[in-house]
N, C-alpha and C. Protein backbone atom coordinates (compact mmCIF):
# COMPACT_ATOMS: atom_id res chain seq x y z
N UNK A 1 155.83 108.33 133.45
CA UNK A 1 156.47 107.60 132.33
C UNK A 1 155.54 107.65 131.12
N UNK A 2 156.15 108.26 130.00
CA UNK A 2 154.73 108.16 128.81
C UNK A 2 154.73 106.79 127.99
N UNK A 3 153.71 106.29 127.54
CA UNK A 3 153.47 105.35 127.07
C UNK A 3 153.17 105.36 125.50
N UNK A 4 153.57 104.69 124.78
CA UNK A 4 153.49 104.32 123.37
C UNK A 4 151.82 104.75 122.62
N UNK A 5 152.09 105.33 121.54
CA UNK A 5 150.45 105.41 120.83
C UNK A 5 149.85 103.58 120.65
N UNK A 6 150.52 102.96 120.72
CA UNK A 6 149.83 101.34 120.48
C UNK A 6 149.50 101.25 121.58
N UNK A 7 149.87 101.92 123.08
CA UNK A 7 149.66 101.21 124.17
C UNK A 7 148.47 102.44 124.34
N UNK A 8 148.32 103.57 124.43
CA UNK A 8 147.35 104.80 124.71
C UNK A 8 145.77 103.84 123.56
N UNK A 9 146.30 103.17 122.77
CA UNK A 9 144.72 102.79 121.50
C UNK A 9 144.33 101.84 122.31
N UNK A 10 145.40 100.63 122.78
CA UNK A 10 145.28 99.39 123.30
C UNK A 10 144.19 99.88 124.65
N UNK A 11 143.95 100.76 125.56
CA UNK A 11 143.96 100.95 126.36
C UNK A 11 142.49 101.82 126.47
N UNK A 12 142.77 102.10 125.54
CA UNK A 12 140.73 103.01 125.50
C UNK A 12 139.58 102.11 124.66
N UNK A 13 140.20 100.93 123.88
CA UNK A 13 139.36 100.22 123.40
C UNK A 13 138.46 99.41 124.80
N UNK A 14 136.84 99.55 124.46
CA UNK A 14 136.45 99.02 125.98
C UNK A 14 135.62 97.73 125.49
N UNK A 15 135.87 96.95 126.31
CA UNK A 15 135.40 95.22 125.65
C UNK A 15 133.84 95.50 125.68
N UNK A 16 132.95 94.81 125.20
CA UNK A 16 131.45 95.09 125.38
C UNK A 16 131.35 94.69 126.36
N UNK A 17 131.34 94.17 127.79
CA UNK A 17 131.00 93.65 129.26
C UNK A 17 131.37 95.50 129.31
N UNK A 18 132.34 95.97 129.50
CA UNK A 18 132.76 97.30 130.16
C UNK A 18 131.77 98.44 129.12
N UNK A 19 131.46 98.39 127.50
CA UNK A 19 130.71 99.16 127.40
C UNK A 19 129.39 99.18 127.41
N UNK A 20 128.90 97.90 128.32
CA UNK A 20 127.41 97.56 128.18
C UNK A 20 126.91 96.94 126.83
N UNK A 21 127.19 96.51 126.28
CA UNK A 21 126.49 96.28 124.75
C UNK A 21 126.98 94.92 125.03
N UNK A 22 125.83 94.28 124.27
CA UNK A 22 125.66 92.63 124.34
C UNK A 22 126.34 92.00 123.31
N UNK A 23 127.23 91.13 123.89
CA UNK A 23 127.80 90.21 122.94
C UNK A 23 127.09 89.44 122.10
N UNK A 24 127.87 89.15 120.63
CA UNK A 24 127.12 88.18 119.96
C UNK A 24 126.70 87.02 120.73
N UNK A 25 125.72 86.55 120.21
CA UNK A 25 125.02 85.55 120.73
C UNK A 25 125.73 84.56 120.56
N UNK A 26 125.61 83.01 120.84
CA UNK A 26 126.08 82.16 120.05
C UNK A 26 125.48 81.49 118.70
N UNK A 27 126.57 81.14 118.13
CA UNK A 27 125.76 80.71 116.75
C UNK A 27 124.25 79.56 116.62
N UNK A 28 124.55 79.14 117.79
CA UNK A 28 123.54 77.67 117.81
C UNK A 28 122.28 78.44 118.34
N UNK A 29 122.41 79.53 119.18
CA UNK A 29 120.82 80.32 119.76
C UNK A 29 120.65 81.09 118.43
N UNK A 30 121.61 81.85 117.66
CA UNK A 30 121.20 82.45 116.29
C UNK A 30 120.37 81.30 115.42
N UNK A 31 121.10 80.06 115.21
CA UNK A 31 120.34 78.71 114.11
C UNK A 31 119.06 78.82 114.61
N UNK A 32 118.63 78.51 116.35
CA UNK A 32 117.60 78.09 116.96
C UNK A 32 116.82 79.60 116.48
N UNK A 33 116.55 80.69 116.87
CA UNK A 33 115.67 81.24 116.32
C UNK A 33 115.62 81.50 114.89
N UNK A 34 116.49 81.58 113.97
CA UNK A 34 116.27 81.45 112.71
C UNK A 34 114.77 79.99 112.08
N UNK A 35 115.51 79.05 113.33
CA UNK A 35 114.72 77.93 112.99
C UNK A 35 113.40 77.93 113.03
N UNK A 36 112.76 78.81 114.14
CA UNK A 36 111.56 78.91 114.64
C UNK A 36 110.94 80.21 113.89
N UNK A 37 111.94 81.05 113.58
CA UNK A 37 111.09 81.74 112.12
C UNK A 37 110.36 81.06 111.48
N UNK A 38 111.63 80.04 110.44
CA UNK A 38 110.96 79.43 109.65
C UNK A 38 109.50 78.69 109.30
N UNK A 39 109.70 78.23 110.31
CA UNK A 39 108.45 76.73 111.78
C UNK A 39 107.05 77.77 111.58
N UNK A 40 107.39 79.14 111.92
CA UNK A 40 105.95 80.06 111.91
C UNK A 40 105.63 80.26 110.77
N UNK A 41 106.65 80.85 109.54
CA UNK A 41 106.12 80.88 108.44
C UNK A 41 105.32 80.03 107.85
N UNK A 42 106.22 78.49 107.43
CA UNK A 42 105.63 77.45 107.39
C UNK A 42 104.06 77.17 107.64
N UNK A 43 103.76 77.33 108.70
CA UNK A 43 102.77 77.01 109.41
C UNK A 43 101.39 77.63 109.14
N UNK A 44 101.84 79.54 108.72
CA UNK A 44 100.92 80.58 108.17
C UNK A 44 100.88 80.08 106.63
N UNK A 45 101.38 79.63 105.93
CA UNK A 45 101.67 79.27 104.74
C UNK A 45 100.64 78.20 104.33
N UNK A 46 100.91 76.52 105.43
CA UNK A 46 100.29 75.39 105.41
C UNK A 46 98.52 75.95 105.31
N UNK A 47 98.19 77.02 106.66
CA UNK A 47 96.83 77.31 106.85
C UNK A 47 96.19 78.18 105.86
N UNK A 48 97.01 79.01 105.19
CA UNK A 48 96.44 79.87 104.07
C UNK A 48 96.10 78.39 102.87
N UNK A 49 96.42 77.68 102.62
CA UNK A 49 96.35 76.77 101.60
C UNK A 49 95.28 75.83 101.81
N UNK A 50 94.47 75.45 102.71
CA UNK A 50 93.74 74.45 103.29
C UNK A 50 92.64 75.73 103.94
N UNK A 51 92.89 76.81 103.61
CA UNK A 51 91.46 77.81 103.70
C UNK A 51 91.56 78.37 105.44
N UNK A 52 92.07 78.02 106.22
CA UNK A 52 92.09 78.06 107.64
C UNK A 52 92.28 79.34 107.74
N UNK A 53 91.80 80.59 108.21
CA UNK A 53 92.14 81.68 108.68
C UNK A 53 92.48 81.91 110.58
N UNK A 54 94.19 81.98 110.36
CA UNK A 54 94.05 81.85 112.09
C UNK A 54 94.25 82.98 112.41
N UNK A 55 93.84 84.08 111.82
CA UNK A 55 93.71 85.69 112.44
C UNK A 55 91.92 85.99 112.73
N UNK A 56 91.44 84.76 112.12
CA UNK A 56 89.69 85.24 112.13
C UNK A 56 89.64 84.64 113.97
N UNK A 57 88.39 85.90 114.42
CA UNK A 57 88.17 85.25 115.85
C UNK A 57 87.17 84.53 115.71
N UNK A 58 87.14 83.46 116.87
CA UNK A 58 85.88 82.62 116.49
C UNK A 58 84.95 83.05 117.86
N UNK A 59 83.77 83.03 117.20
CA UNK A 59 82.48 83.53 118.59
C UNK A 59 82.04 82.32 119.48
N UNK A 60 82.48 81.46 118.59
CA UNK A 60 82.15 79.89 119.45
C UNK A 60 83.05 78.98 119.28
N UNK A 61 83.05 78.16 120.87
CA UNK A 61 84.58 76.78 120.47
C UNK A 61 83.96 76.02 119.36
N UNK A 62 84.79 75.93 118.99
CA UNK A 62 84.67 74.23 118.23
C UNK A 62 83.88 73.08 118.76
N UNK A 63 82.06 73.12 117.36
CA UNK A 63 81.69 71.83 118.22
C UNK A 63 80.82 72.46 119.38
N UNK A 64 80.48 73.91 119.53
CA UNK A 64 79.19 74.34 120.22
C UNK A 64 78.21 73.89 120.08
N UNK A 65 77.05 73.95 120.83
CA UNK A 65 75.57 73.64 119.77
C UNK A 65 75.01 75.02 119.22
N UNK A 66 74.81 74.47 118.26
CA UNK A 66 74.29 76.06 117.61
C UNK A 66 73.15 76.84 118.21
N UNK A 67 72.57 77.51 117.89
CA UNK A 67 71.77 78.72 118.61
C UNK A 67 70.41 77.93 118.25
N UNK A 68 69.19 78.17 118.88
CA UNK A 68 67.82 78.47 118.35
C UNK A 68 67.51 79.01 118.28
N UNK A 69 66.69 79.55 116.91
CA UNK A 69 66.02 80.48 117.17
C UNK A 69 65.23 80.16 116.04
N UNK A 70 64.10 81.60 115.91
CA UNK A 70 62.62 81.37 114.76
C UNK A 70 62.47 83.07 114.85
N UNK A 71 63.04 83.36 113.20
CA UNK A 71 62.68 84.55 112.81
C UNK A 71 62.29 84.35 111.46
N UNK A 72 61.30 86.32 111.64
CA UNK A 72 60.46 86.23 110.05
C UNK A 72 61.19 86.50 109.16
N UNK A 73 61.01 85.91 107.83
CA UNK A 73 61.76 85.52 106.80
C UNK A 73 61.13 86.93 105.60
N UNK A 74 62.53 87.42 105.83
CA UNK A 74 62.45 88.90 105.06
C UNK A 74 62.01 88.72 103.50
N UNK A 75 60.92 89.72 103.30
CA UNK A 75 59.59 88.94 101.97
C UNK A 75 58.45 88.65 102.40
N UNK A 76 58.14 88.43 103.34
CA UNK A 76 56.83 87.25 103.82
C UNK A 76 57.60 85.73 103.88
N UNK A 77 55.84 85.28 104.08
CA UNK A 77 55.67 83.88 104.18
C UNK A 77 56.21 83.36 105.35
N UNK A 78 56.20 81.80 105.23
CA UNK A 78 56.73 81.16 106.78
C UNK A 78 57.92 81.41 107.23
N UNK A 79 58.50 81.63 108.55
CA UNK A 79 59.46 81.82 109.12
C UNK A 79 60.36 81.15 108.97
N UNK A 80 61.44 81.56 109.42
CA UNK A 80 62.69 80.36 109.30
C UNK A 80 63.41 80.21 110.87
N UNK A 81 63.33 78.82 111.35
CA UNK A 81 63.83 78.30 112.60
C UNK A 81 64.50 77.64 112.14
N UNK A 82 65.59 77.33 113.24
CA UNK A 82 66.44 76.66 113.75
C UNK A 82 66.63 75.70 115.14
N UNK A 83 66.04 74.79 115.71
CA UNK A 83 65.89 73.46 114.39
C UNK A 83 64.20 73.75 113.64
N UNK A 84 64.28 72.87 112.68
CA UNK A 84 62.99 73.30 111.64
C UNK A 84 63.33 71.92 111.01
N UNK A 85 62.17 71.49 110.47
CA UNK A 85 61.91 70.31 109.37
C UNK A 85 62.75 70.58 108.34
N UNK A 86 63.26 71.66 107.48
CA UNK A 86 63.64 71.86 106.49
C UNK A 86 65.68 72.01 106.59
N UNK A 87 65.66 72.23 108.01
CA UNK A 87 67.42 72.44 108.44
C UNK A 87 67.90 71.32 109.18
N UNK A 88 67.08 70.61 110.17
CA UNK A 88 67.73 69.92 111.29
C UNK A 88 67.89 68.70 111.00
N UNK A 89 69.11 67.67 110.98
CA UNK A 89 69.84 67.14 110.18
C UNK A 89 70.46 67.01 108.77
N UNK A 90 70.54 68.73 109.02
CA UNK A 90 71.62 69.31 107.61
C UNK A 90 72.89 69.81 107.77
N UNK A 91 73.83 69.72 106.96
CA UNK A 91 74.73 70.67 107.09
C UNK A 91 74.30 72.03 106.91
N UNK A 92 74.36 73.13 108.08
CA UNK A 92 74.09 74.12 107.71
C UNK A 92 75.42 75.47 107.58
N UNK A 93 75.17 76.70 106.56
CA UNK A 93 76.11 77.70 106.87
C UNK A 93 74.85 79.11 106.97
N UNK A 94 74.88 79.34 107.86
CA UNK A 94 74.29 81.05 108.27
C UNK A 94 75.43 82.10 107.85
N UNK A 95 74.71 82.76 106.95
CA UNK A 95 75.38 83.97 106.30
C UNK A 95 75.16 85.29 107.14
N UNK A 96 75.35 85.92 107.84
CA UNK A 96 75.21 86.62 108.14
C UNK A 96 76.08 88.03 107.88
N UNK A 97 74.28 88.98 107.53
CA UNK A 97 75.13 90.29 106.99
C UNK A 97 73.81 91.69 107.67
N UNK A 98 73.96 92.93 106.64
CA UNK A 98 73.33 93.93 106.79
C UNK A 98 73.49 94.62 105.66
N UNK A 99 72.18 95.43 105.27
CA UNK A 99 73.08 96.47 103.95
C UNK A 99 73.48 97.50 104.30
N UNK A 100 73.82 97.66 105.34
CA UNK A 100 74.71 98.82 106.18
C UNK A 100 76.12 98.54 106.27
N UNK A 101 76.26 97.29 106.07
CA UNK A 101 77.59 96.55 106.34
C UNK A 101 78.52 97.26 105.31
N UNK A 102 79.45 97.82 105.50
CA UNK A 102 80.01 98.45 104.50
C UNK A 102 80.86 96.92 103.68
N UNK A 103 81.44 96.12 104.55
CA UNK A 103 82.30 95.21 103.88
C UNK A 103 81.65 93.46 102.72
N UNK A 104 80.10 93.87 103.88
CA UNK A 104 79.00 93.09 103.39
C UNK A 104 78.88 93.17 101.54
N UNK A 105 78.91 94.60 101.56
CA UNK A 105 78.92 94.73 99.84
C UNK A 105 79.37 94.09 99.43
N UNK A 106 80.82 94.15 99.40
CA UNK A 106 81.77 93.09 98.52
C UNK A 106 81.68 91.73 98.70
N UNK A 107 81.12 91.11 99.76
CA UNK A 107 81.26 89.82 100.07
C UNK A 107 79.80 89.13 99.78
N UNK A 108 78.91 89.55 100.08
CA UNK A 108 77.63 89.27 99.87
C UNK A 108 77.85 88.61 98.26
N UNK A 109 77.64 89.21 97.28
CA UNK A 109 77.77 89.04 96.18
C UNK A 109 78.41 87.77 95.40
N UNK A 110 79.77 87.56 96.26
CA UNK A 110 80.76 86.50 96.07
C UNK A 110 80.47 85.43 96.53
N UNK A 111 79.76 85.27 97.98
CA UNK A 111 79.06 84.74 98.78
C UNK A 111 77.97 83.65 98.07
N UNK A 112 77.18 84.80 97.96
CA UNK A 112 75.92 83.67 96.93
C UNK A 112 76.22 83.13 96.03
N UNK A 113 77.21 83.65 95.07
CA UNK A 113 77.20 82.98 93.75
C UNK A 113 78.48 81.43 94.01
N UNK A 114 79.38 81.48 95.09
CA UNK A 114 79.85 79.99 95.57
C UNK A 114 78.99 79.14 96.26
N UNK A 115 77.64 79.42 97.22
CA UNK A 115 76.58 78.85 97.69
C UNK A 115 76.32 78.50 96.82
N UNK A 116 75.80 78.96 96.06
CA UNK A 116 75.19 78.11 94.71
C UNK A 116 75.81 77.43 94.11
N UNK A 117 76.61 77.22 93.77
CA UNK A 117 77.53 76.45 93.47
C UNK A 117 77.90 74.99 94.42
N UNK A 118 77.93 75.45 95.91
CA UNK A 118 78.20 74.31 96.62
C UNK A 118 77.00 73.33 97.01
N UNK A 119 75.61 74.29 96.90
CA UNK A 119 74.13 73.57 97.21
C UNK A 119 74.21 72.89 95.97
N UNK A 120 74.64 73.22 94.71
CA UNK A 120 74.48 72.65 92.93
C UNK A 120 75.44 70.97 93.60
N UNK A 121 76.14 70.74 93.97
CA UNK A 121 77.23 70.17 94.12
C UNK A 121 77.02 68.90 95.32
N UNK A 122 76.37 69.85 96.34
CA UNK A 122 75.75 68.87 97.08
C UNK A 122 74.71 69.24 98.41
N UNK A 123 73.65 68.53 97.32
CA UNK A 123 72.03 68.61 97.66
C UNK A 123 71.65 68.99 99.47
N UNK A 124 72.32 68.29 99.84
CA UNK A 124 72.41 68.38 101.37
C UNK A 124 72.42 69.55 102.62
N UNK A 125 73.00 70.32 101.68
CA UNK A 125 73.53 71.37 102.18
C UNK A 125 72.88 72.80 101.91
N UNK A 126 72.41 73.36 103.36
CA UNK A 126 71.72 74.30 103.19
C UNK A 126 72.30 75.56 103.42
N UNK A 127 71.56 76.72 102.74
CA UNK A 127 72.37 77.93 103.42
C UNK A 127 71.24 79.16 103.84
N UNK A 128 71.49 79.52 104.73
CA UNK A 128 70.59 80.42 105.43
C UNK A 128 71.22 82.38 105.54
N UNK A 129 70.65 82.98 104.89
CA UNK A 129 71.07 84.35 105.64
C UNK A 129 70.36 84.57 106.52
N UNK A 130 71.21 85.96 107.02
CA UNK A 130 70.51 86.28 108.50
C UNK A 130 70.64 87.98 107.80
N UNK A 131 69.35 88.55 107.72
CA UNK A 131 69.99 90.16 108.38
C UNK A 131 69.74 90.99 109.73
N UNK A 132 71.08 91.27 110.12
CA UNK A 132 70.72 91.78 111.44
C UNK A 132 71.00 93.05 111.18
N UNK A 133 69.71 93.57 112.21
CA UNK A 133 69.41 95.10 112.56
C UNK A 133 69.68 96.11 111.53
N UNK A 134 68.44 95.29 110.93
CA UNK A 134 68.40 96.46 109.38
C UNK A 134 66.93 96.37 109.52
N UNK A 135 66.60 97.58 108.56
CA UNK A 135 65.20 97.42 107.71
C UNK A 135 65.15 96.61 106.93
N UNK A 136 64.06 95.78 106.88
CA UNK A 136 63.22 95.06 106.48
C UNK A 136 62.99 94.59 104.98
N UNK A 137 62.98 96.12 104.42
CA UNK A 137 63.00 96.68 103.46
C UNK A 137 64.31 96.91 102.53
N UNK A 138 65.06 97.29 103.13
CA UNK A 138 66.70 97.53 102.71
C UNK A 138 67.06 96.05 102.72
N UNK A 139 67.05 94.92 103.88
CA UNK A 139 67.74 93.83 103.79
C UNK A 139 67.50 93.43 102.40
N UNK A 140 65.96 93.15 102.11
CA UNK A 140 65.71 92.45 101.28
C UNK A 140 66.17 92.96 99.90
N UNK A 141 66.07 94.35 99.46
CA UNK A 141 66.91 94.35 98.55
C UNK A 141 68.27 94.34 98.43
N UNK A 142 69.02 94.42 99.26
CA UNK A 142 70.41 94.22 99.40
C UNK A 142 70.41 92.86 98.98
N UNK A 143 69.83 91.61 99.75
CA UNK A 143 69.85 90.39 99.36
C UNK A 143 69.61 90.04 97.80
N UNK A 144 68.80 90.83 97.55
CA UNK A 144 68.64 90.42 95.88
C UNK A 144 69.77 91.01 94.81
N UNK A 145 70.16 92.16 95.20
CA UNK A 145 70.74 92.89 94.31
C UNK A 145 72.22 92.02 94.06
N UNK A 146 72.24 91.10 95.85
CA UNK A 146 74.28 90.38 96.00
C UNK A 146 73.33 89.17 94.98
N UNK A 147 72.31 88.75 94.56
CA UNK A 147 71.94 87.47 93.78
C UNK A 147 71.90 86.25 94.90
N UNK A 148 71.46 86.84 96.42
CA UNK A 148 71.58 86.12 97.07
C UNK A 148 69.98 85.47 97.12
N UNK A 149 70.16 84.43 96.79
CA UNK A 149 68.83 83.31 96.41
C UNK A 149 68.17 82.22 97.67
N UNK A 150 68.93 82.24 98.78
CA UNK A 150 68.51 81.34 99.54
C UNK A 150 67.88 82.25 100.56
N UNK A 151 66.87 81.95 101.31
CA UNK A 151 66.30 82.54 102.46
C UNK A 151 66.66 83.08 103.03
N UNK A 152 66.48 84.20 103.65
CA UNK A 152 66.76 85.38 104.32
C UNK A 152 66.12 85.74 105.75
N UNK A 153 66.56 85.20 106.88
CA UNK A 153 65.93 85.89 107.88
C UNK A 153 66.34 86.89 108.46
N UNK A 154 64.77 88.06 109.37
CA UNK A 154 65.11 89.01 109.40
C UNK A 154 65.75 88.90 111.19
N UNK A 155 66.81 89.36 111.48
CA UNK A 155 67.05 89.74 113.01
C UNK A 155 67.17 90.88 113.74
N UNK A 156 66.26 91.46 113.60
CA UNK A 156 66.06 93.34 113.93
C UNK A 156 66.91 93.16 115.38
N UNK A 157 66.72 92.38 116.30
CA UNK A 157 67.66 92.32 117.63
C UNK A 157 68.91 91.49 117.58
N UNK A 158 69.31 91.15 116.88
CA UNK A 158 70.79 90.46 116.78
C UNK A 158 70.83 89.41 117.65
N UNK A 159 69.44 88.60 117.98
CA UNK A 159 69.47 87.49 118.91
C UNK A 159 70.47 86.38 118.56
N UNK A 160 70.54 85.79 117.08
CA UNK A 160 71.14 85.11 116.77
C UNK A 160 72.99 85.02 116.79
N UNK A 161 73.21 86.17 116.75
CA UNK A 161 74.65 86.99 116.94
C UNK A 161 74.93 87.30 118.66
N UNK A 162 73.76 87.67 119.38
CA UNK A 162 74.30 87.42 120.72
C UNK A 162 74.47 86.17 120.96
N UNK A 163 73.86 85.27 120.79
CA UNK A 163 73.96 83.42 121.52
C UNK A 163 75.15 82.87 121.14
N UNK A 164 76.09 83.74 119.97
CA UNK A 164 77.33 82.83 119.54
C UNK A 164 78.05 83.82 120.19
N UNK A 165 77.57 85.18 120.88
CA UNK A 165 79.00 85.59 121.40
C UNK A 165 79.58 87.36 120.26
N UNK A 166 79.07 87.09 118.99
CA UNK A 166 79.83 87.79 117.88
C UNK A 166 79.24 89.24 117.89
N UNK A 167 80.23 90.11 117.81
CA UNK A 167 79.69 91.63 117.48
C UNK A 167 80.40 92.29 116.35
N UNK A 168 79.33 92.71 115.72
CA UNK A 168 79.89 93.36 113.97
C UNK A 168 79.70 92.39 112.98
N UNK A 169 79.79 93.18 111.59
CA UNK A 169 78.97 92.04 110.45
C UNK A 169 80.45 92.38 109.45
N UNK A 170 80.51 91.18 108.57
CA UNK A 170 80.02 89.90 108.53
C UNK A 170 80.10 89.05 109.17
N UNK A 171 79.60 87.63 109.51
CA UNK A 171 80.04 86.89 110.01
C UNK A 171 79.35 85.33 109.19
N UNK A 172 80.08 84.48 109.67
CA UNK A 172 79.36 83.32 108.96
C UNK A 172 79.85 81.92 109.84
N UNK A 173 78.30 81.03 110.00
CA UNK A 173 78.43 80.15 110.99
C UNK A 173 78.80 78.83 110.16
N UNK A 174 79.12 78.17 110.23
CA UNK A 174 79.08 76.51 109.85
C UNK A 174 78.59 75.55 111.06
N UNK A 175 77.40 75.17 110.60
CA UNK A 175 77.08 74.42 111.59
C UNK A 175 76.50 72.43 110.87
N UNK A 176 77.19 71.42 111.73
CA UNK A 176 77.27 70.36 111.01
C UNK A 176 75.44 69.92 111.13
N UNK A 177 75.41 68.57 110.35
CA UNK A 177 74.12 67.51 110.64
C UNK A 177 74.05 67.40 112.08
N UNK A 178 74.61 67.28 112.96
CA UNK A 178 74.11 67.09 114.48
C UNK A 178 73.99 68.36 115.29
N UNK A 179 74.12 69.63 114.44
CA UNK A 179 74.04 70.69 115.35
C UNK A 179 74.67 71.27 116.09
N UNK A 180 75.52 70.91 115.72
CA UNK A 180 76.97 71.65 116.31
C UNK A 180 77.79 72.25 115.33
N UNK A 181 77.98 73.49 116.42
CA UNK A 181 78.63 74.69 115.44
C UNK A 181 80.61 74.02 115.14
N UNK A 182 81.08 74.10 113.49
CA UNK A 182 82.19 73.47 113.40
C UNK A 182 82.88 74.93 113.60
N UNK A 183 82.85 75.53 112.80
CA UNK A 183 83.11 77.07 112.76
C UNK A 183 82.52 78.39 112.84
N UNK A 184 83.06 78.91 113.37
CA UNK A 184 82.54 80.86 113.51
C UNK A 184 83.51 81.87 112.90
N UNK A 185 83.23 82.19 111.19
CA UNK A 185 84.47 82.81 111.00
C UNK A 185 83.70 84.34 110.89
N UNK A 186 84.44 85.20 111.75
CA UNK A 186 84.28 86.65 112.02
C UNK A 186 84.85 87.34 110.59
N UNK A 187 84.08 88.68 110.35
CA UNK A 187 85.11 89.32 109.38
C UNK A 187 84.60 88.21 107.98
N UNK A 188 85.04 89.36 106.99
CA UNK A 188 84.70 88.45 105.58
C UNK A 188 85.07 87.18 104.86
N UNK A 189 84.54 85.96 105.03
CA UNK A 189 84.66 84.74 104.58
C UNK A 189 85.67 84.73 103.27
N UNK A 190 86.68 83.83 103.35
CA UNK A 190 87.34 84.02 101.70
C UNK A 190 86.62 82.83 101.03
N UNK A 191 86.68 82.60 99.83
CA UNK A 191 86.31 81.31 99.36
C UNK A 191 86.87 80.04 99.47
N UNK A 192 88.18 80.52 99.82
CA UNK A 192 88.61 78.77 100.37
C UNK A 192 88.33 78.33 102.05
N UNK A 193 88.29 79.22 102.65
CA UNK A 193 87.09 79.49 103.68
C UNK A 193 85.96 78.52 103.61
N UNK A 194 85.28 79.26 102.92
CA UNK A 194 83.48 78.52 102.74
C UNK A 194 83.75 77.43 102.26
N UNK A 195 84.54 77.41 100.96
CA UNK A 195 84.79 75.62 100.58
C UNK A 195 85.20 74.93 101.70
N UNK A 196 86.10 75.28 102.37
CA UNK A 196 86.91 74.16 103.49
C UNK A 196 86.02 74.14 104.50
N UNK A 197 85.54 74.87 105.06
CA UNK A 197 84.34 74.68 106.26
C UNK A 197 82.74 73.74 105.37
N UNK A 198 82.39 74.42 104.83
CA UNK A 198 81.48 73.40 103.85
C UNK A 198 81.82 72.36 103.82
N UNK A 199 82.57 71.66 103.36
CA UNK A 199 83.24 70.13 103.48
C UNK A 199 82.93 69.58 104.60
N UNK A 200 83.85 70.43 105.61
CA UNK A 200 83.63 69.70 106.95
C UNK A 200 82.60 69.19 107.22
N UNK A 201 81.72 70.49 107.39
CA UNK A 201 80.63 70.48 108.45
C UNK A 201 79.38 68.88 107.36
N UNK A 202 79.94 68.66 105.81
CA UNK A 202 79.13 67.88 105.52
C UNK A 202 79.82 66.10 105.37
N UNK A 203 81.04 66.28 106.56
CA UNK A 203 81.46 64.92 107.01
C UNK A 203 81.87 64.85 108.06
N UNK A 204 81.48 65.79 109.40
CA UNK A 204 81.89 65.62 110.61
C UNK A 204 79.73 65.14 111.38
């Protein structure tokens, strides 16, 4: 018996269960992840604004005790430790770089001249570089050339960078008045960064 062209169309159309392909969702699971887009954006948005980098890894939890150590202070003269008469019950931030650091260039520079600014601002607050596993010679002019003015120790073995855990430069520690590390931000510090960790570490 032949059958009608409406009934031959009716009849090869195949529902999505029969051609495998997934039905629309429902509208309320479409709202719900739309919603939770939003919720993430939001959230990357809130932390970019308040300086928080949550893509930086940190080498230490929150609230470690910071490292000790006593290295020679690139230039001469007396060494620089950790704890020391001149750091221990300070807010401290360890800069840590190299003039090998390719990314160090750019940041070094930017670096010192907001230190200075935040030591101008408040007395309390100290800042320490570190260079690891450089010459001696190279650190120290690298340090001068970024206008970096605060002390410089030298770390030919990266002792200070193994005890937090961290591999590769830059890096930069915040460590509060009681000696405990607040932050470890890996990778190049931004300036709302250093401002927002600076703060902390000089009211926690």
């Amino acid at each position: 018996m032949s059958r009608t062209k409406a009934e031959i169309l009716t009849s090869t159309e195949a529902t999505p269960e029969q051609s495998g392909a997934e039905a629309p969702g429902p509208p309320v699971k479409r709202l719900r992840r739309r919603m939770v887009v939003s919720l993430v954006v939001l959230a990357v948005l809130v932390a970019g604004i308040v300086g928080v980098d949550l893509t930086s890894k940190t080498g230490a939890p929150p609230l470690a005790k910071a490292p000790h150590f006593s290295l020679p202070r690139l230039g001469g003269g007396a060494g620089i430790a950790y704890p020391s008469a001149g750091l221990t019950g300070h807010p401290v931030v360890l800069v840590m770089f190299a003039s090998w650091c390719t990314p160090c260039q750019a940041e070094l520079p930017r670096v010192a001249k907001l230190s200075a600014q935040l030591q101008a601002n408040s007395p309390s607050l100290r800042v320490v570089g570190i260079d690891g596993n450089d010459a001696s010679g190279a650190g120290m002019a690298f340090a001068r050339k970024a206008g970096f003015t605060d002390p410089v120790a030298s770390d030919q073995n990266e002792a200070v960078a193994s005890d937090l855990g961290l591999r590769g430069l830059p890096d930069t520690v915040f460590i509060n008045a009681s000696g405990k590390v607040a932050r470890v931000v890996q990778g190049v510090v931004s300036n709302a960064q250093l401002r927002h960790w600076a703060k902390v570490i000089q009211t926690s």
